[in-house]
N, C-alpha and C. Protein backbone atom coordinates (compact mmCIF):
# COMPACT_ATOMS: atom_id res chain seq x y z
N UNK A 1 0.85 -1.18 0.00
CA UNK A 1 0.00 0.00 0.00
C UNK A 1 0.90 1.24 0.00
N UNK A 2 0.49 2.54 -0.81
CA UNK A 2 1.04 3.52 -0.83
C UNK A 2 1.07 4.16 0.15
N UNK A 3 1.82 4.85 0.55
CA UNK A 3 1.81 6.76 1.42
C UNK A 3 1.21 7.39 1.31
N UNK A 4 0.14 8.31 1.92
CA UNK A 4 -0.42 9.62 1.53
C UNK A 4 0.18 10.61 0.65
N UNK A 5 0.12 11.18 0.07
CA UNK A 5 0.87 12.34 -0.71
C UNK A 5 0.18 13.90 0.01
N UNK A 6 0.47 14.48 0.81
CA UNK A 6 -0.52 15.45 1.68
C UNK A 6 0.31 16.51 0.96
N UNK A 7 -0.05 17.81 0.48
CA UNK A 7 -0.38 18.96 -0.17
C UNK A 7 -1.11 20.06 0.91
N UNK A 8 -0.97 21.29 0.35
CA UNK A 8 -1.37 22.68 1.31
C UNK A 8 -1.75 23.51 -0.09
N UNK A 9 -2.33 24.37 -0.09
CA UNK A 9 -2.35 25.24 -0.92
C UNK A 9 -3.24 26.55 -1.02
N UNK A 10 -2.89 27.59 -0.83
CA UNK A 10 -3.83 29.05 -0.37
C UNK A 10 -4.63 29.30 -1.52
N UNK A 11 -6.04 29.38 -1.32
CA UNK A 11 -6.91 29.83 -2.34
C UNK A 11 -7.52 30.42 -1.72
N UNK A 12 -8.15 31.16 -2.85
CA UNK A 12 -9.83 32.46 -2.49
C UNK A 12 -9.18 34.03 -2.09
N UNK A 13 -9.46 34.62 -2.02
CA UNK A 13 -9.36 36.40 -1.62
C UNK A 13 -9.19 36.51 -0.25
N UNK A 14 -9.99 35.55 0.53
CA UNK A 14 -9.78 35.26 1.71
C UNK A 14 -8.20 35.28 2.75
N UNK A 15 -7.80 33.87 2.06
CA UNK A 15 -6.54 33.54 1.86
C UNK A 15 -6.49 32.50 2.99
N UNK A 16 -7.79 31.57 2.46
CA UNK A 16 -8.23 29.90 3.10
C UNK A 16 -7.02 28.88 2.50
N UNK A 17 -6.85 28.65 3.71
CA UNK A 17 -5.00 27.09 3.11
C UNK A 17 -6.15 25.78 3.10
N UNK A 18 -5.89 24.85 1.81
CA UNK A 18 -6.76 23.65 1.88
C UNK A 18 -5.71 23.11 2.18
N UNK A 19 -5.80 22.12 3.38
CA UNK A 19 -4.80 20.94 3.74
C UNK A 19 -5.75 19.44 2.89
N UNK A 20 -4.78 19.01 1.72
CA UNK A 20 -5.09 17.44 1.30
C UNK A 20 -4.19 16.40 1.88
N UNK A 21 -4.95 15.51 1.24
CA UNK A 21 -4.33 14.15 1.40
C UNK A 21 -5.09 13.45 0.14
N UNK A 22 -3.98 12.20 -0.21
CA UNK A 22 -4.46 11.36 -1.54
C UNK A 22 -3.93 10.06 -1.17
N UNK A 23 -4.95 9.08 -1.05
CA UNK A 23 -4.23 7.48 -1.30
C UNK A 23 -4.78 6.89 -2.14
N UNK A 24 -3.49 6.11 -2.94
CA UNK A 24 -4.17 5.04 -3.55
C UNK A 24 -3.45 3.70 -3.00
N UNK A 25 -5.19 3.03 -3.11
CA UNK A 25 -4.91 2.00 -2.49
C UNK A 25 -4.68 0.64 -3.36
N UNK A 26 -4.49 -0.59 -2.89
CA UNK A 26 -3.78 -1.36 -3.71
C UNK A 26 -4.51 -1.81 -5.09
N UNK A 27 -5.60 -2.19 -4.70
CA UNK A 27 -6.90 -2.12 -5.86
C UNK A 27 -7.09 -0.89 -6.66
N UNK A 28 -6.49 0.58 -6.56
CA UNK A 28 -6.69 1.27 -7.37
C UNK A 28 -7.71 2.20 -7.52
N UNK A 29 -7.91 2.02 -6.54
CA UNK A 29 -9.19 3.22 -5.29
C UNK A 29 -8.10 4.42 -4.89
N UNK A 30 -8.46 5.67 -5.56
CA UNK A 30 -8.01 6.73 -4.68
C UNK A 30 -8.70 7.27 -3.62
N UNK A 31 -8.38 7.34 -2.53
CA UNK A 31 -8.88 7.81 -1.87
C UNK A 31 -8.23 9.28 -1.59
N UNK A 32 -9.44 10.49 -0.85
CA UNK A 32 -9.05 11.80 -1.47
C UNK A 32 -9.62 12.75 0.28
N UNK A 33 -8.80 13.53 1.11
CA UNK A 33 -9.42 13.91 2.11
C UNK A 33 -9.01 15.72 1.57
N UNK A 34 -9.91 16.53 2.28
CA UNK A 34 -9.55 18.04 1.95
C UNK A 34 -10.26 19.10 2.86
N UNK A 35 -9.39 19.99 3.82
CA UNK A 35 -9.77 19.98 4.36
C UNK A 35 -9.39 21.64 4.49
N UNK A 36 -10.62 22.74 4.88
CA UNK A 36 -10.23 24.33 4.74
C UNK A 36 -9.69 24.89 6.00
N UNK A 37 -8.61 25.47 5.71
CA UNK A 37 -8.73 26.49 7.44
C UNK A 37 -8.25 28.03 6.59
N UNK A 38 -9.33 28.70 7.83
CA UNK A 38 -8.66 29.99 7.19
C UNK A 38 -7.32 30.78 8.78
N UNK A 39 -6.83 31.59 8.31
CA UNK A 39 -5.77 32.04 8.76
C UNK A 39 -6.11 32.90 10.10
N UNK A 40 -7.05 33.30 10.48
CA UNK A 40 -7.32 33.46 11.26
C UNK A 40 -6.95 32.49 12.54
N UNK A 41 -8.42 31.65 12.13
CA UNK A 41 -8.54 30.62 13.19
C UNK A 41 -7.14 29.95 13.42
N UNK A 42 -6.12 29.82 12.51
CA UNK A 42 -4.84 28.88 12.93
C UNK A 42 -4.00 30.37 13.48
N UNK A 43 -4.14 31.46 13.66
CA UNK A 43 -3.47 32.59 14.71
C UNK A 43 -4.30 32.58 15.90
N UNK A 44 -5.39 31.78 16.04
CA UNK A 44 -6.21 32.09 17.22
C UNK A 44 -5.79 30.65 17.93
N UNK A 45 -5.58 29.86 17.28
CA UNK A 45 -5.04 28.30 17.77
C UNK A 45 -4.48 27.76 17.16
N UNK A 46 -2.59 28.08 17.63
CA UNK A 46 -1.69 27.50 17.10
C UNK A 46 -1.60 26.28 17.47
N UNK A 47 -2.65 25.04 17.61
CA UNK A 47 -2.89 23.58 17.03
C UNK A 47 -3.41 23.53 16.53
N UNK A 48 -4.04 24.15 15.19
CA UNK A 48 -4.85 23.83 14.42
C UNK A 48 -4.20 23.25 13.26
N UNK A 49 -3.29 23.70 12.92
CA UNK A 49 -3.29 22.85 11.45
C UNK A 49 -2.50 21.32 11.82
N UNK A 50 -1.71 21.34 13.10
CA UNK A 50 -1.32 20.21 13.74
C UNK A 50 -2.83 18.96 13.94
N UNK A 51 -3.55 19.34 14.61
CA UNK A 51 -4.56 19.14 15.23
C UNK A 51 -5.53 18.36 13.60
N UNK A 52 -5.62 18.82 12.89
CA UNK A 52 -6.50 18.69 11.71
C UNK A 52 -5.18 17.72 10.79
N UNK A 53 -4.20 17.72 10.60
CA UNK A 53 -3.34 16.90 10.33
C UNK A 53 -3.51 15.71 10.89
N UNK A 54 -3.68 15.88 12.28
CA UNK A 54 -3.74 14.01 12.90
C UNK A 54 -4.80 13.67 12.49
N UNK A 55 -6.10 14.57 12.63
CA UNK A 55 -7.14 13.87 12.52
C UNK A 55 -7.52 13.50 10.88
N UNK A 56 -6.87 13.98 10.17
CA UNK A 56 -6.96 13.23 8.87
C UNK A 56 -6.15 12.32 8.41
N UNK A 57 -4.89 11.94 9.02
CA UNK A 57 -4.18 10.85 9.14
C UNK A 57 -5.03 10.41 9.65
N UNK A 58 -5.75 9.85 10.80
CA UNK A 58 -6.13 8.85 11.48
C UNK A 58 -7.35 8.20 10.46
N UNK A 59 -7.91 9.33 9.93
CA UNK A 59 -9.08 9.13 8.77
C UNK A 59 -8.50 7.97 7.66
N UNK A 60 -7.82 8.46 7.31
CA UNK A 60 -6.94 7.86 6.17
C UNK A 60 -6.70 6.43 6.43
N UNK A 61 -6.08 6.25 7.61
CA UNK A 61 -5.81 5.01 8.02
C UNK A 61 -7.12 3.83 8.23
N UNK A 62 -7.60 4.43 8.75
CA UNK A 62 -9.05 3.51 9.12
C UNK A 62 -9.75 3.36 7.70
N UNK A 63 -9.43 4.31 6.88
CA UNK A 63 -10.24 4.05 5.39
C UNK A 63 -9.45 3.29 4.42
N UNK A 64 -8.12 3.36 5.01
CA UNK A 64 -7.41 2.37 3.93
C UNK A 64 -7.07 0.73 4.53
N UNK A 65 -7.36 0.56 5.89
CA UNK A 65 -7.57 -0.52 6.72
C UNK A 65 -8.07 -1.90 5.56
N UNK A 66 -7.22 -3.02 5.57
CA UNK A 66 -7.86 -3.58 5.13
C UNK A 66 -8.74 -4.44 5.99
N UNK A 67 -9.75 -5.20 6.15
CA UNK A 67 -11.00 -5.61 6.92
C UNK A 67 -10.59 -7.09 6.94
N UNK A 68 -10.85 -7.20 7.94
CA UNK A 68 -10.95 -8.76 8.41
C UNK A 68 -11.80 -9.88 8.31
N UNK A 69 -11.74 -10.58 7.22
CA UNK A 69 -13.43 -11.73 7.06
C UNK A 69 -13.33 -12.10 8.54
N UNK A 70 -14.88 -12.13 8.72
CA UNK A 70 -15.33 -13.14 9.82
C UNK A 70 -15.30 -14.72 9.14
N UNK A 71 -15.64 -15.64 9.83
CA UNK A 71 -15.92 -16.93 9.59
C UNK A 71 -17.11 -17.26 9.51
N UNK A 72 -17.97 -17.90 8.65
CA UNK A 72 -19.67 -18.18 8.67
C UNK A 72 -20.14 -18.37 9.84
N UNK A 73 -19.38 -18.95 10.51
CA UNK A 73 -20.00 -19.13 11.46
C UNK A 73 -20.33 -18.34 13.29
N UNK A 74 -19.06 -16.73 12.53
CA UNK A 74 -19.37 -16.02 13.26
C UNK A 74 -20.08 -15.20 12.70
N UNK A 75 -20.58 -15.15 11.92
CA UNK A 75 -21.91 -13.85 10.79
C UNK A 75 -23.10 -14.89 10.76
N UNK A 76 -23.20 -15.72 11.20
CA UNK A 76 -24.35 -16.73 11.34
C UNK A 76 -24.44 -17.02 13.20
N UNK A 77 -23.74 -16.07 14.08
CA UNK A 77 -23.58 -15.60 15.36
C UNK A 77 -23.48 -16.91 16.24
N UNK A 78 -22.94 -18.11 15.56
CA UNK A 78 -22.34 -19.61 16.16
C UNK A 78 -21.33 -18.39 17.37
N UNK A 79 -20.54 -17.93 17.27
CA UNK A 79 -19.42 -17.50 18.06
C UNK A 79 -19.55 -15.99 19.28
N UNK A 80 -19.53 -16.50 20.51
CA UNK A 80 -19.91 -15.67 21.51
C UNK A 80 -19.59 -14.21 20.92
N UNK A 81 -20.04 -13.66 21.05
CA UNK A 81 -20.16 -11.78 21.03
C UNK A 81 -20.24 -11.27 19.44
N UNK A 82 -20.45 -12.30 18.72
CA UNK A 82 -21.02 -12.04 17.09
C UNK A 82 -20.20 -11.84 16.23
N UNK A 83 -20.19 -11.32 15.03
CA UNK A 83 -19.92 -10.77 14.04
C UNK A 83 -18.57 -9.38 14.18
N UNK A 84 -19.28 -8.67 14.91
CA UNK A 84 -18.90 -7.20 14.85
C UNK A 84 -17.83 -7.02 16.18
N UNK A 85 -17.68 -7.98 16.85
CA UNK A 85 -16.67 -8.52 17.50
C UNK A 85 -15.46 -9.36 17.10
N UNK A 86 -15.28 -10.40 16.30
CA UNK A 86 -14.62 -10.51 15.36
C UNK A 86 -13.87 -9.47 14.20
N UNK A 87 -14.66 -9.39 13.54
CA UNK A 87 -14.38 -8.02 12.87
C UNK A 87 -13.17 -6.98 13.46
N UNK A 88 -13.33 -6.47 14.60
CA UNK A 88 -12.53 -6.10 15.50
C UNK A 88 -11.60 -6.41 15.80
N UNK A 89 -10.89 -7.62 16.31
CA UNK A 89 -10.15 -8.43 16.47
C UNK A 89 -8.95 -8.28 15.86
């Protein structure tokens, strides 16, 4: 699986920074996150663009996660605490 490729870039009159991110994943699914701050708010809270960085890494990750089959016979709930417990695992 690839790396994110994360990008910044100031648009509008404003002078709003879009923080991206791009994965592609092994199947050939891009996946695409984008996200506005304007300049203000990151002089009013210098964690913001930190802060919005993790939380779209963490996005990224969970969306590029690959998933775990259950066994039939835990999606047919044979196995104490089900499906969505497995899954987990």
């Amino acid at each position: 699986m690839n790396k994110p490729v994360w990008f910044c870039q100031e648009f509008g009159e404003a002078g709003f920074v879009l923080v991206a991110a791009d994965l592609q994943l092994s199947d050939g699914t891009l996946i695409g996150l984008r996200q506005a701050l304007h300049p203000f708010d990151a002089d009013e809270d210098p964690q913001l663009v930190p802060r919005t960085v993790s939380k779209m890494n963490e996005i990224m990750g969970r969306m590029s996660a690959q998933t775990v089959p259950a066994s039939r016979a835990c999606a047919f709930g044979a196995v104490q605490g089900g499906q969505d417990e497995a899954i987990r695992a």
